[in-house]
Protein backbone atom coordinates (compact mmCIF):
# COMPACT_ATOMS: atom_id res chain seq x y z
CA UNK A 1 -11.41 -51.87 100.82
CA UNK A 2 -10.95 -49.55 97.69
CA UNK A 3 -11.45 -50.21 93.88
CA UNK A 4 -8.35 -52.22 93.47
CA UNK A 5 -9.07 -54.67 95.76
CA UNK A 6 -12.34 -55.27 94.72
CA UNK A 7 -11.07 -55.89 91.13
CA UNK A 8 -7.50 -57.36 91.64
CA UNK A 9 -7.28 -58.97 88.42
CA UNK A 10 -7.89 -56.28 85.88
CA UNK A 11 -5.41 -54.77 84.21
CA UNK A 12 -4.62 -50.47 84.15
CA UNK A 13 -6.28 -49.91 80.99
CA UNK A 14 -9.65 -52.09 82.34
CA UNK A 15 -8.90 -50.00 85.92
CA UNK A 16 -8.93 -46.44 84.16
CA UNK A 17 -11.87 -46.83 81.61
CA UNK A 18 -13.82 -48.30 84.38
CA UNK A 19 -12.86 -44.82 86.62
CA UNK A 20 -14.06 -42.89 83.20
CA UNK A 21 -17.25 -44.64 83.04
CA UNK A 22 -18.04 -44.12 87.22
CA UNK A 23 -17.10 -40.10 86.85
CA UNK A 24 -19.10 -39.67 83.60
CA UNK A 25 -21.91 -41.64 85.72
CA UNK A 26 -21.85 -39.40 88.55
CA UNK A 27 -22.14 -36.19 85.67
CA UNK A 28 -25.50 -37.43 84.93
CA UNK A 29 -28.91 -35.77 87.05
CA UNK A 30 -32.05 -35.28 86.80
CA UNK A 31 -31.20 -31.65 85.54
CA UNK A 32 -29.55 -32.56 82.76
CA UNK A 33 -32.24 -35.66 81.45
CA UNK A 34 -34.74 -32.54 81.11
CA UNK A 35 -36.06 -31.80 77.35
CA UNK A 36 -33.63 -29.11 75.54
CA UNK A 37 -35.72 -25.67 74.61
CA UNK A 38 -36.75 -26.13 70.99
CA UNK A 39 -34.26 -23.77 68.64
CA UNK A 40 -35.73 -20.93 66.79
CA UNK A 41 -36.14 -22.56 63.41
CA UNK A 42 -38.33 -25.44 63.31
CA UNK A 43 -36.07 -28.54 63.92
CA UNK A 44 -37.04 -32.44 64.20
CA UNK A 45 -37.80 -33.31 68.09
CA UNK A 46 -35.98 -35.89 69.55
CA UNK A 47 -37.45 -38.25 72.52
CA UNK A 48 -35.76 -37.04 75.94
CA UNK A 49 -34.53 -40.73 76.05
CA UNK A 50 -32.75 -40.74 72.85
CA UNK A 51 -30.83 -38.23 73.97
CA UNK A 52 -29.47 -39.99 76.83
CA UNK A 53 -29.43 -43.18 75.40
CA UNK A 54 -27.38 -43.16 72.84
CA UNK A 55 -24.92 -41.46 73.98
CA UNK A 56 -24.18 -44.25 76.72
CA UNK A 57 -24.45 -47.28 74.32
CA UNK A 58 -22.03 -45.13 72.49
CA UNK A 59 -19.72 -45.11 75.17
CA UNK A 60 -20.43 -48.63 76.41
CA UNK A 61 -19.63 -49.95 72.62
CA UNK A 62 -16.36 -47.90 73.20
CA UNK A 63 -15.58 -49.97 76.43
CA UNK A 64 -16.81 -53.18 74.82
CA UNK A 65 -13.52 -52.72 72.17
CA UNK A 66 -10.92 -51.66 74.63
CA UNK A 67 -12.04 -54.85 76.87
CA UNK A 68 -11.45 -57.06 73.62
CA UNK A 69 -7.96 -55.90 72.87
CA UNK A 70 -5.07 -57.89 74.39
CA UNK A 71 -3.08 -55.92 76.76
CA UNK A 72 0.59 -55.31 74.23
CA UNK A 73 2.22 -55.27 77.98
CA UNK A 74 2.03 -58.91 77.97
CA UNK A 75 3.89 -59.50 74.30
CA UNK A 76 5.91 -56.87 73.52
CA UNK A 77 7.79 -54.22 75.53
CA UNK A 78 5.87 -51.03 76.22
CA UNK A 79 6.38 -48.20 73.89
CA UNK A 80 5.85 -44.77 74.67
CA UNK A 81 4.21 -42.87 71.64
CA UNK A 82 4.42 -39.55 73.01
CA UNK A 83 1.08 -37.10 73.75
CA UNK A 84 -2.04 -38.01 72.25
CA UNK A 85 -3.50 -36.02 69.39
CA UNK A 86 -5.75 -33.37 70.79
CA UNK A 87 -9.05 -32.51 69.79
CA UNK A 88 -10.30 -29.18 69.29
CA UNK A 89 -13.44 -27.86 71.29
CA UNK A 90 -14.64 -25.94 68.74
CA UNK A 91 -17.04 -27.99 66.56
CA UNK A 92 -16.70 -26.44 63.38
CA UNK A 93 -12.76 -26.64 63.16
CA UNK A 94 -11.92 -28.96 59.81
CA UNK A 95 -8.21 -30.35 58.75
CA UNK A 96 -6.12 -27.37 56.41
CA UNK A 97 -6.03 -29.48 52.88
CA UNK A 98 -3.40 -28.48 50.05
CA UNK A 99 -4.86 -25.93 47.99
CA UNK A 100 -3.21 -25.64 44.06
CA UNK A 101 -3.24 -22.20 42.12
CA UNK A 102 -6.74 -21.15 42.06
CA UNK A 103 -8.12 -20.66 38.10
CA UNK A 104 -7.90 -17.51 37.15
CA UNK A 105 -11.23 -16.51 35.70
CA UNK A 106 -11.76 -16.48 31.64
CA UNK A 107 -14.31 -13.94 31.03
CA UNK A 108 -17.07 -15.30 28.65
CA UNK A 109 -14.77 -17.32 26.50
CA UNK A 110 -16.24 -18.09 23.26
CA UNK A 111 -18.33 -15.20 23.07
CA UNK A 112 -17.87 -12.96 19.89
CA UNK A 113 -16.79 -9.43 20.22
CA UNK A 114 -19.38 -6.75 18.58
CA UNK A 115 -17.57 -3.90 16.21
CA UNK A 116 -17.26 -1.89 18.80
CA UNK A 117 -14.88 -4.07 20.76
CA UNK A 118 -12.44 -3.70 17.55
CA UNK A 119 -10.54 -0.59 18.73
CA UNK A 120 -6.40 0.15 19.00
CA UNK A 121 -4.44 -1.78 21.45
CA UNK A 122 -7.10 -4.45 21.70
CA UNK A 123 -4.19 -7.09 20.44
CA UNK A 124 -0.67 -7.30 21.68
CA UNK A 125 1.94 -7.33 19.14
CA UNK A 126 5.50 -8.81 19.88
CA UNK A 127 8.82 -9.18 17.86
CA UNK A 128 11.23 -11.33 18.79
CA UNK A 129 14.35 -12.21 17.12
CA UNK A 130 15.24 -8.73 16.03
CA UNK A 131 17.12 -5.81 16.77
CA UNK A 132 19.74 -2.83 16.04
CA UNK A 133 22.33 -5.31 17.03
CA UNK A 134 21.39 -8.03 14.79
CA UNK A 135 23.24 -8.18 11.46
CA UNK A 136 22.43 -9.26 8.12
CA UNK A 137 24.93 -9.39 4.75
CA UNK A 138 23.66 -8.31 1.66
CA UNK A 139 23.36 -11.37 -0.01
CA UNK A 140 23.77 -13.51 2.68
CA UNK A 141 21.89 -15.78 4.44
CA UNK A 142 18.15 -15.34 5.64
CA UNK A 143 17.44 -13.88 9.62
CA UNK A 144 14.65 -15.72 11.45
CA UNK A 145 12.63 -13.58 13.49
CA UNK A 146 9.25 -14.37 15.11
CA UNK A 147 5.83 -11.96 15.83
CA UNK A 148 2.98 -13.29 18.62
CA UNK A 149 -0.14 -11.96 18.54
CA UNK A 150 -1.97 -11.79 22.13
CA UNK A 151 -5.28 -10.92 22.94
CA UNK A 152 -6.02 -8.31 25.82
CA UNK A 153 -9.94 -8.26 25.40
CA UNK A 154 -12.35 -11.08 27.18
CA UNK A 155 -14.05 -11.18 23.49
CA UNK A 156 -13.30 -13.60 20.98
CA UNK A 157 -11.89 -11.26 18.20
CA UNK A 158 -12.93 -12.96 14.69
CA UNK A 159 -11.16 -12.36 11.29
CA UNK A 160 -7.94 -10.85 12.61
CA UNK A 161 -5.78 -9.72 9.43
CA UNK A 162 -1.60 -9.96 10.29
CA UNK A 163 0.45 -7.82 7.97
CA UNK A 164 4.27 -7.95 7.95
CA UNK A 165 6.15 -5.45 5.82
CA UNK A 166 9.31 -3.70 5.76
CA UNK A 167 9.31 -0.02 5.85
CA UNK A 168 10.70 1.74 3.26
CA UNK A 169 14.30 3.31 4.17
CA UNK A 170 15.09 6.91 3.08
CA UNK A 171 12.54 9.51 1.33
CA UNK A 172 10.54 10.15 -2.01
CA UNK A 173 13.14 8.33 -4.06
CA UNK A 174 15.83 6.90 -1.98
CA UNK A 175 13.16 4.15 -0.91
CA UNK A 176 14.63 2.07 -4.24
CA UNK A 177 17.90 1.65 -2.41
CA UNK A 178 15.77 0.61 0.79
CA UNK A 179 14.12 -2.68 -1.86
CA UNK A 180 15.93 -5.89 -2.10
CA UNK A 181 15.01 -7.41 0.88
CA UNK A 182 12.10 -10.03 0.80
CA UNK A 183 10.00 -11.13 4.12
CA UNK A 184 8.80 -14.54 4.48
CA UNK A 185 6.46 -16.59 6.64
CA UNK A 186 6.62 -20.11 7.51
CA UNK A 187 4.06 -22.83 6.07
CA UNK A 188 5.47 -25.44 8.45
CA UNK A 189 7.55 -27.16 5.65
CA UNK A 190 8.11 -24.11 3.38
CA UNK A 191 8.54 -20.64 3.43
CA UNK A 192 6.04 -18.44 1.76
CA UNK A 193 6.79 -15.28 0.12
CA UNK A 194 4.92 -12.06 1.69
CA UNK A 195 3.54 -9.51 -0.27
CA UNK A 196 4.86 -6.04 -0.55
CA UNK A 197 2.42 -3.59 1.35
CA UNK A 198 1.70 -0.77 3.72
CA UNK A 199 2.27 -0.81 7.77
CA UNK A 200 -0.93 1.52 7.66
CA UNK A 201 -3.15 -0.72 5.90
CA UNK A 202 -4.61 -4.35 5.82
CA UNK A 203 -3.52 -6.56 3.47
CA UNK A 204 -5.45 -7.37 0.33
CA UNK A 205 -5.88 -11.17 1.33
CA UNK A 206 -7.89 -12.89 4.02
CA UNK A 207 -6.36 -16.19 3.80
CA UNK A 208 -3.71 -15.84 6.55
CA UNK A 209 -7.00 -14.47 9.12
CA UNK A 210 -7.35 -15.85 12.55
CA UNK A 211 -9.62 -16.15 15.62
CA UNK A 212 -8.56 -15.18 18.95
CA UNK A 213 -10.08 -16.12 22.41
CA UNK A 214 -9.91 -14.23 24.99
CA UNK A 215 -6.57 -14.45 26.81
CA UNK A 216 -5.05 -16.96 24.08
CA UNK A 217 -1.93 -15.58 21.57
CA UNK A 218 -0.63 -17.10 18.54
CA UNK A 219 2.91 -17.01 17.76
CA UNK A 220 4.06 -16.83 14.01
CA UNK A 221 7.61 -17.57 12.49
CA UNK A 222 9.24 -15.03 9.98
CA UNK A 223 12.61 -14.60 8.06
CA UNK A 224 14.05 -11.77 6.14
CA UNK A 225 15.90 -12.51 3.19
CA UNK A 226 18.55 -9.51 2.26
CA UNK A 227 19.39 -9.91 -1.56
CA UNK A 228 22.32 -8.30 -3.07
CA UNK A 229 20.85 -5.63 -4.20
CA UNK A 230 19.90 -3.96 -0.39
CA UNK A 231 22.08 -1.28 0.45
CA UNK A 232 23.94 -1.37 3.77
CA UNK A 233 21.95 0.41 6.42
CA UNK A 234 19.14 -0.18 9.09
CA UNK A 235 16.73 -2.57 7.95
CA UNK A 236 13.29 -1.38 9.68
CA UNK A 237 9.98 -4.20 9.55
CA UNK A 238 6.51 -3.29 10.97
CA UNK A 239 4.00 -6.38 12.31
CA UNK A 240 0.60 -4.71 12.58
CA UNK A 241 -3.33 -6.56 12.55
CA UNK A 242 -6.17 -5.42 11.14
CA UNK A 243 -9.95 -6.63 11.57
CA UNK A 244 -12.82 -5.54 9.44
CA UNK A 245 -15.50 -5.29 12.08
CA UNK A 246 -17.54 -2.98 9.86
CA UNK A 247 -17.38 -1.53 6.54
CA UNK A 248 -13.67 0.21 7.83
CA UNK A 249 -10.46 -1.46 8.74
CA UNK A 250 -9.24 -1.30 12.23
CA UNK A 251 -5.76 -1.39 13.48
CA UNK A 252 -5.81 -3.29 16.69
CA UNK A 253 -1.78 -3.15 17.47
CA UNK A 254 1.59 -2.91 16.31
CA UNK A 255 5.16 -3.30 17.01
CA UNK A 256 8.04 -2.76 15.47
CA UNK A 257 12.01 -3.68 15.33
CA UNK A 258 14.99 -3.45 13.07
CA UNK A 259 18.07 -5.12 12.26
CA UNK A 260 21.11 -3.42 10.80
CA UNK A 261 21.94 -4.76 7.20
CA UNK A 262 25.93 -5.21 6.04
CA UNK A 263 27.25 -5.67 2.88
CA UNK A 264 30.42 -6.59 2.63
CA UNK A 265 30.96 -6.82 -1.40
CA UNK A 266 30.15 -3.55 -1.79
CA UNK A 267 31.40 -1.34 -3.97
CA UNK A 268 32.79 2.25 -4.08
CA UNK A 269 32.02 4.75 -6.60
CA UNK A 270 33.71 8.70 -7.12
CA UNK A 271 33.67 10.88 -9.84
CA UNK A 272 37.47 11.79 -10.20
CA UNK A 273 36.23 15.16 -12.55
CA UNK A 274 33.75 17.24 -13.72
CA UNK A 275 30.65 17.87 -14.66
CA UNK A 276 32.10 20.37 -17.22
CA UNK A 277 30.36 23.95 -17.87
CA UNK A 278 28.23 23.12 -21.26
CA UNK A 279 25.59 25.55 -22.86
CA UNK A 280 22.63 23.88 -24.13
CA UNK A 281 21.93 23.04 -27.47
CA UNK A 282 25.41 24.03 -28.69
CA UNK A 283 27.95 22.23 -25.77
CA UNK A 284 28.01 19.25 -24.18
CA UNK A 285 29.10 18.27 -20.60
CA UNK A 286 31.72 15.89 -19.47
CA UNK A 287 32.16 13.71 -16.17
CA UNK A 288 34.57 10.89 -15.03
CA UNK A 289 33.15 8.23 -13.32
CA UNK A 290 35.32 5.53 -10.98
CA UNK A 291 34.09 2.39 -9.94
CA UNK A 292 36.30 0.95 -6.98
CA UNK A 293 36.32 -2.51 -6.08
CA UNK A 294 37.49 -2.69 -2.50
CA UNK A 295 36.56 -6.30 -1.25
CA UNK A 296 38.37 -9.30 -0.98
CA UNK A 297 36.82 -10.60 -4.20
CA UNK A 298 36.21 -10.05 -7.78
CA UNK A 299 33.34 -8.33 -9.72
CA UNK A 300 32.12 -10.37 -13.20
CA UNK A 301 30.30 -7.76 -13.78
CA UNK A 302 30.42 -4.06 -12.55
CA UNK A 303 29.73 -1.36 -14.22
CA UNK A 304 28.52 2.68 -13.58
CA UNK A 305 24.41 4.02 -13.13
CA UNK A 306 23.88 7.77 -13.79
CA UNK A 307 20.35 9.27 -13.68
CA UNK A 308 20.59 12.94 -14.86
CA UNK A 309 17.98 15.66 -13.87
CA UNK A 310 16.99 19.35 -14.19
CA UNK A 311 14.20 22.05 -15.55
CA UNK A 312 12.48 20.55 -18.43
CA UNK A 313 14.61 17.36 -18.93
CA UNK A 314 13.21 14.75 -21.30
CA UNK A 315 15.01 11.92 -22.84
CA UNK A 316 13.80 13.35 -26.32
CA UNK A 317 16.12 16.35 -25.62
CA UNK A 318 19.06 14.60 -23.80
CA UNK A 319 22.16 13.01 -25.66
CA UNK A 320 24.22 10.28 -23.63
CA UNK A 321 28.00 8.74 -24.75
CA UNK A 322 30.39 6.84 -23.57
CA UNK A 323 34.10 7.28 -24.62
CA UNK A 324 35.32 3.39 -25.48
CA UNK A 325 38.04 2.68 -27.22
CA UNK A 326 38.98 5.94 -28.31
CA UNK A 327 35.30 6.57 -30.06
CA UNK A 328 32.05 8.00 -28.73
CA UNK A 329 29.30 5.59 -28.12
CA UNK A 330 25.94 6.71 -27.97
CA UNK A 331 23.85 5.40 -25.03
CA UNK A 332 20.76 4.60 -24.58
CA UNK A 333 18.68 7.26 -22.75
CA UNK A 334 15.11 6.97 -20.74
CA UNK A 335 12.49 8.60 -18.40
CA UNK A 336 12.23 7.68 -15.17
CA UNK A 337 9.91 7.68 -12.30
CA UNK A 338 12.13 7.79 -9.35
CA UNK A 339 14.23 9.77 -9.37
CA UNK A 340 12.38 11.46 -12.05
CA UNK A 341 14.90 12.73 -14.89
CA UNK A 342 16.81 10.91 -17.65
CA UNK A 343 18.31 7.15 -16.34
CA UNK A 344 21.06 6.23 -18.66
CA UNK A 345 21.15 2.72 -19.58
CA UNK A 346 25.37 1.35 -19.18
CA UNK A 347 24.60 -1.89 -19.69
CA UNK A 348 27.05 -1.96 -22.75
CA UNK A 349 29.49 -0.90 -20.06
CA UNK A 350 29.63 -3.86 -17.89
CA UNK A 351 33.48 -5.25 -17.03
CA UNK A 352 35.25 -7.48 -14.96
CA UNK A 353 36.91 -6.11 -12.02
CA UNK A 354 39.43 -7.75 -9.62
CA UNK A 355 39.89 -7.57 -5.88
CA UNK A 356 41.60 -3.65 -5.44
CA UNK A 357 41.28 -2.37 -8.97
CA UNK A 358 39.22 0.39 -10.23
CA UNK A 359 37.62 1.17 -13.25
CA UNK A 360 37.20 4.51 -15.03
CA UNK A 361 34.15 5.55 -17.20
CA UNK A 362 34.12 8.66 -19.64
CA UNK A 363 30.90 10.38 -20.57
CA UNK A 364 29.47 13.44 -21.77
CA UNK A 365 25.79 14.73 -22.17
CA UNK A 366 24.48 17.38 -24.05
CA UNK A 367 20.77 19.20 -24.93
CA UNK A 368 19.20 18.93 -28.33
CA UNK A 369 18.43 22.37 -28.24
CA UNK A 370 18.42 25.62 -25.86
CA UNK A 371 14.95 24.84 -23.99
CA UNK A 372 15.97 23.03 -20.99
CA UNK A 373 16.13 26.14 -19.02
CA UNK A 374 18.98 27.87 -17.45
CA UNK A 375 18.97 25.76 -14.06
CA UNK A 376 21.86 23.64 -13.25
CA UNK A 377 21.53 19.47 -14.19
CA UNK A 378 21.47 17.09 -11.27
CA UNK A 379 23.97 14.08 -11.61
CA UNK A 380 23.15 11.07 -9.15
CA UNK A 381 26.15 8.38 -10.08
CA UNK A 382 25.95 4.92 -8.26
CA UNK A 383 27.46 1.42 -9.42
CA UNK A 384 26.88 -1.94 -9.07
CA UNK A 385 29.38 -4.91 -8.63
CA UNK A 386 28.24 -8.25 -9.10
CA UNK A 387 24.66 -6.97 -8.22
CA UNK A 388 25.67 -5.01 -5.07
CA UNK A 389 25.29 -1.50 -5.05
CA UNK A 390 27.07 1.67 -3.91
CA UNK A 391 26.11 4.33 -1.96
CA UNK A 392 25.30 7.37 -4.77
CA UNK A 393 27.18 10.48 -5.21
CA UNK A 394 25.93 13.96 -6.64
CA UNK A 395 27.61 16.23 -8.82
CA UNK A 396 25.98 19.79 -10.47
CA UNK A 397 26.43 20.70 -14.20
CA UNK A 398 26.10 24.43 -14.21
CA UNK A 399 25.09 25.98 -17.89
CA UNK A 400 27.06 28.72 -19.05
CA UNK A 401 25.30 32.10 -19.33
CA UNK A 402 25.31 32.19 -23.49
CA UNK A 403 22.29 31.26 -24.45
CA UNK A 404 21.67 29.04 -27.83
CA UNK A 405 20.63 31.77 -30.60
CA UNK A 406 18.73 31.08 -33.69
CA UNK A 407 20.95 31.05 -37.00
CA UNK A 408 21.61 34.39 -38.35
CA UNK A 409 19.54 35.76 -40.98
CA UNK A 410 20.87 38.24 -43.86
CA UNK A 411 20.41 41.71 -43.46
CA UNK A 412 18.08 44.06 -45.69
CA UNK A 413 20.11 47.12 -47.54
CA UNK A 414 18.70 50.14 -46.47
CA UNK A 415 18.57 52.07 -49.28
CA UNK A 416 20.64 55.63 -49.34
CA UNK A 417 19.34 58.49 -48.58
CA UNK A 418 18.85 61.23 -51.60
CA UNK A 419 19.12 64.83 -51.75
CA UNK A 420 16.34 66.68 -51.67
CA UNK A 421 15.19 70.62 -51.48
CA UNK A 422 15.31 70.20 -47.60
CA UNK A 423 18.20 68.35 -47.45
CA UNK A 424 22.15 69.09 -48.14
CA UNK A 425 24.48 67.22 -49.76
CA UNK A 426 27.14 65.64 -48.14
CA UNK A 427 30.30 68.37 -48.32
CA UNK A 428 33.05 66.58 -50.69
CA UNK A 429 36.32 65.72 -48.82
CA UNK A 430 38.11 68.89 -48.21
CA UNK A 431 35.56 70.94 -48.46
CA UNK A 432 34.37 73.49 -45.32
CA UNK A 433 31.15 73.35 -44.25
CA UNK A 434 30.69 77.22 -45.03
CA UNK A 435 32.59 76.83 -48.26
């Protein structure tokens, strides 16, 4: 009689746990009840009977549940759920769990940098918003632009010092036609006016100074504002910061952009003739100016700017007019700074001008007296229309070689010679020399 017979009424599941429980029975022997060899390091020692006993009420607790389950054959159709779920021998094998981006570490965030940490290229500097292809009209409306400061060190970096500025356009004194463009920052509800100052050093105030940690950035909004006055050209702005670790100022970075300024009401000046040859202190010079209004709008107000210079010029020496109405008009007369010389002042010349006319200006300029020197005098002629300036021209006066003489003097009579032992008389007319 086998198994089945002896047990007719269990069911498979009772028939195959039963099988598992008589192989795992036969497994056991007297070998394997012996005490395990202790391990090298000094473990707790477990009772030889522990070792075999709980393992089998472990396994009889295991029958004990599958014996209390209902067999699902007898209520439900039988399902197969595929393979079971194996286990892996080795021990130490754990479930793979989703792992997120690990942290990137911070450094020692919120530790101060010493002085020496304050060195070039220690800060990032970054414009955005700007370049050679972005426009702005004289005049016109302001250009937003943005600068983010970003820290490269794992320092904090204390008391850093931003400074915005434009840089000047031309050199010595073309730089006035690169002024008329003011920079601004934002307040959050305003916009704040920057100070003029130098991409090479800090600015005078720390109110606008920050603190870095390491890794963070700060972004800042700008805007340029192009007045009328700008001349048409690139338009170049410099975002540096500073620190003053020390007695010295540091630069820690820079960057820098530009943006292409356009000024469509500006005007056009030429002069149409002269400078005249003049000799100094007795002839004056003469030059025909022509402001040209070429937009698609009128000028309220335009008028001419001359700035004369030369060897020894002083406004004390120099004589300015303007021919209006049919008169000479003496003008105003000054020295200036850049360019250095004699600036005229044409205020008194100011006139509307309509869309496509042109205006022409008469002057003339002559020397007090004959000490201004041989070399030749420097005309720069611009104009302005309605604030908007031209590009300059430059014309040469050349003095003519006569040279301004004192006033004559009369002459002292030499008296006539007289006749004397050693000397002859003249020989009367007619008269031979042997006679």
């Amino acid at each position: 009689m086998n198994d089945h017979q002896n047990h007719p009424e269990e069911t498979p599941t009772e028939r195959l746990l039963r099988e598992a429980l008589n192989a795992r029975a036969q497994q056991v022997t007297a070998h394997g009840l012996r005490q395990a060899l202790p391990p090298a390091t000094r473990i707790r020692r477990l009772k030889p009977v522990y070792a075999v006993v709980v393992p089998l009420f472990g396994l009889a607790a295991g029958v004990a549940g599958y014996l209390t389950i209902p067999d699902a054959t007898t209520s439900a159709v039988r399902k197969d759920d595929g393979p079971a779920a194996t286990v892996s021998a080795n021990p130490t094998a754990t479930a793979a769990l989703p792992i997120g981006p690990s942290p990137t570490p911070s450094g020692p965030a919120g530790v101060p940098a010493a002085a020496s940490d304050y060195k070039s290229g220690v800060v990032q500097v970054k414009i955005d918003g700007l370049g050679a292809a972005q426009q702005a009209s004289s005049g016109g409306d302001p250009v937003p632009f943005s600068v983010t400061w970003i820290n490269t060190a794992e320092l904090r970096l204390e008391g850093l010092l931003p400074q915005v500025v434009q840089v000047p356009a031309g050199v010595g004194c073309d730089t006035d036609r690169g002024k008329g463009a003011v920079l601004q920052v934002s307040t959050g509800d305003d916009w704040k006016d920057l100070p003029a100052g130098s991409a090479d050093q800090p600015p005078a105030s720390r109110a606008d100074a920050f603190t870095l940690e390491p890794g963070a950035s700060l972004t800042t909004q700008y805007r340029v504002k192009v007045g009328a006055s700008r001349s048409a050209g690139p338009l170049q702005i410099t975002a540096a910061v500073f620190a003053r670790p020390g007695t010295a100022a540091v630069n820690l970075g820079a960057d820098h952009a530009e943006l292409t300024v356009l000024d469509p009401r500006q005007p056009q000046v030429a002069v149409v003739s002269g400078p005249t040859a003049f000799t100094p202190g007795r002839t004056t010079t003469q030059i025909d100016v022509e402001v040209r209004n070429r937009t698609g709008g009128g000028y309220a107000e335009a008028l001419p700017q001359v700035t004369l210079a030369g060897d020894r010029l002083a406004a004390s020496r120099i004589t300015a007019e303007a021919l209006v109405g049919g008169q000479w008009r003496r003008l105003p007369v000054s020295d200036g700074t850049c360019p250095d010389g004699v600036r005229v002042d044409t205020s008194g010349l100011k006139r509307a001008l309509a869309a496509g006319d042109a205006a022409r200006f008469t002057l003339r300029f002559g020397a007090t007296d004959g000490t201004t020197g041989p070399a030749a005098w420097q005309f720069q002629v611009g104009a302005t229309g309605d604030g908007h300036q031209a590009d300059p021209v430059h014309a040469l006066a050349v003095p003519t070689a006569e040279a301004a003489q004192p006033p004559a003097q009369a002459a002292t009579p030499t008296p006539a010679p007289t006749a004397s032992a050693t000397t002859a008389a003249p020989p009367k007319p007619g008269a031979s020399a042997t006679g």
